[in-house]
Protein backbone atom coordinates (compact mmCIF):
# COMPACT_ATOMS: atom_id res chain seq x y z
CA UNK A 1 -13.07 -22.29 -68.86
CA UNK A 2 -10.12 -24.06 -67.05
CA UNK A 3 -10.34 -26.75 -64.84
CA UNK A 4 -8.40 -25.10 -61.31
CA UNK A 5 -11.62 -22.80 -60.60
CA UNK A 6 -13.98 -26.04 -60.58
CA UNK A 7 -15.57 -27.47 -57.70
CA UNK A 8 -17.23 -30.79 -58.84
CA UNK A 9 -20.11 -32.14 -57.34
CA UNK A 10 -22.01 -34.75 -58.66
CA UNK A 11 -22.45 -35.94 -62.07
CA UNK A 12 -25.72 -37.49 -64.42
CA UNK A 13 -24.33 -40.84 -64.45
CA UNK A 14 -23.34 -40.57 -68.37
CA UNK A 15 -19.54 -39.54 -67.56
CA UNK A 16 -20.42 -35.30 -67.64
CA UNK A 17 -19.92 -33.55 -64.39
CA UNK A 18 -21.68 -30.48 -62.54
CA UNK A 19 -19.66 -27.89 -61.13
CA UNK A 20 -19.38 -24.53 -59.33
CA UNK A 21 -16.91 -21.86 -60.15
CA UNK A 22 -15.11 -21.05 -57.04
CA UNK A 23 -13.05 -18.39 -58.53
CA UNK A 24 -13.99 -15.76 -58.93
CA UNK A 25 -17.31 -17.29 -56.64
CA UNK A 26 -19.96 -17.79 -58.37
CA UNK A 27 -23.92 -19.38 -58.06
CA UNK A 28 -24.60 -20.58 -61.04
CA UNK A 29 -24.10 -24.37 -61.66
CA UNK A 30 -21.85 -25.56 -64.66
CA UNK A 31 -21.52 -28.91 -66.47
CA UNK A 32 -18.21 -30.23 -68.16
CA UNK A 33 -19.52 -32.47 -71.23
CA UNK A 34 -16.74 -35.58 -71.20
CA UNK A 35 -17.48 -35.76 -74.87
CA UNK A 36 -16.76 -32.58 -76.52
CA UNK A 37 -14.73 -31.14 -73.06
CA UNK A 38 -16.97 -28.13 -73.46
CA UNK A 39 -18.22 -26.50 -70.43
CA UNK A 40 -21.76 -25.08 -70.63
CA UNK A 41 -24.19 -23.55 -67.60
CA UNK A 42 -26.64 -25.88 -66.38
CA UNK A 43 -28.54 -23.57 -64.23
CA UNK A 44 -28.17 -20.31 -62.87
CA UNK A 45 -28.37 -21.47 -58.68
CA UNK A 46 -27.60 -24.46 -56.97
CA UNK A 47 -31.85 -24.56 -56.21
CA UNK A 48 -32.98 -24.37 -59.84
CA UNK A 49 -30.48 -27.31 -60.25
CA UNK A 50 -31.91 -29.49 -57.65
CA UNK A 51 -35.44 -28.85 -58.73
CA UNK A 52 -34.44 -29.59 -62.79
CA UNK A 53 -32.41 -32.55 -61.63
CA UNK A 54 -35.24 -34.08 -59.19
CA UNK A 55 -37.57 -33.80 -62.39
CA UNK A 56 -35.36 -34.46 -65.35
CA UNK A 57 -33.70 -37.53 -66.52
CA UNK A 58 -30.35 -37.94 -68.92
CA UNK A 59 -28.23 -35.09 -70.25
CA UNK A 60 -31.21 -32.60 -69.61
CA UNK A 61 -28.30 -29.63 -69.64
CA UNK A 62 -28.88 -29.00 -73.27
């Protein structure tokens, strides 16, 4: 997944990012690991994010 259709948002304080494709637009919520430059989905809306990331702490992606 390239970089140009990425809209960053926020990141879990380790260095990877969390993302939204913006094209073609999407909901679900990707991260970019800084380590391995992979790009993986985190959750499936921008809600189930919030909720995981109020509860969770660290890479809790994987």
């Amino acid at each position: 997944m390239p970089f140009e259709p990425l809209m960053f948002f926020g990141d879990n304080g380790g260095g990877d990012q969390f993302a939204f494709v913006r094209t073609p637009e999407r909901d679900e919520v990707f991260v970019w690991d800084h380590e391995t430059d992979g790009r993986y989905l985190a959750e499936y809306s921008l809600e189930q994010y919030l909720e995981r990331a109020l509860r969770e702490k660290g890479d809790w992606y994987r």
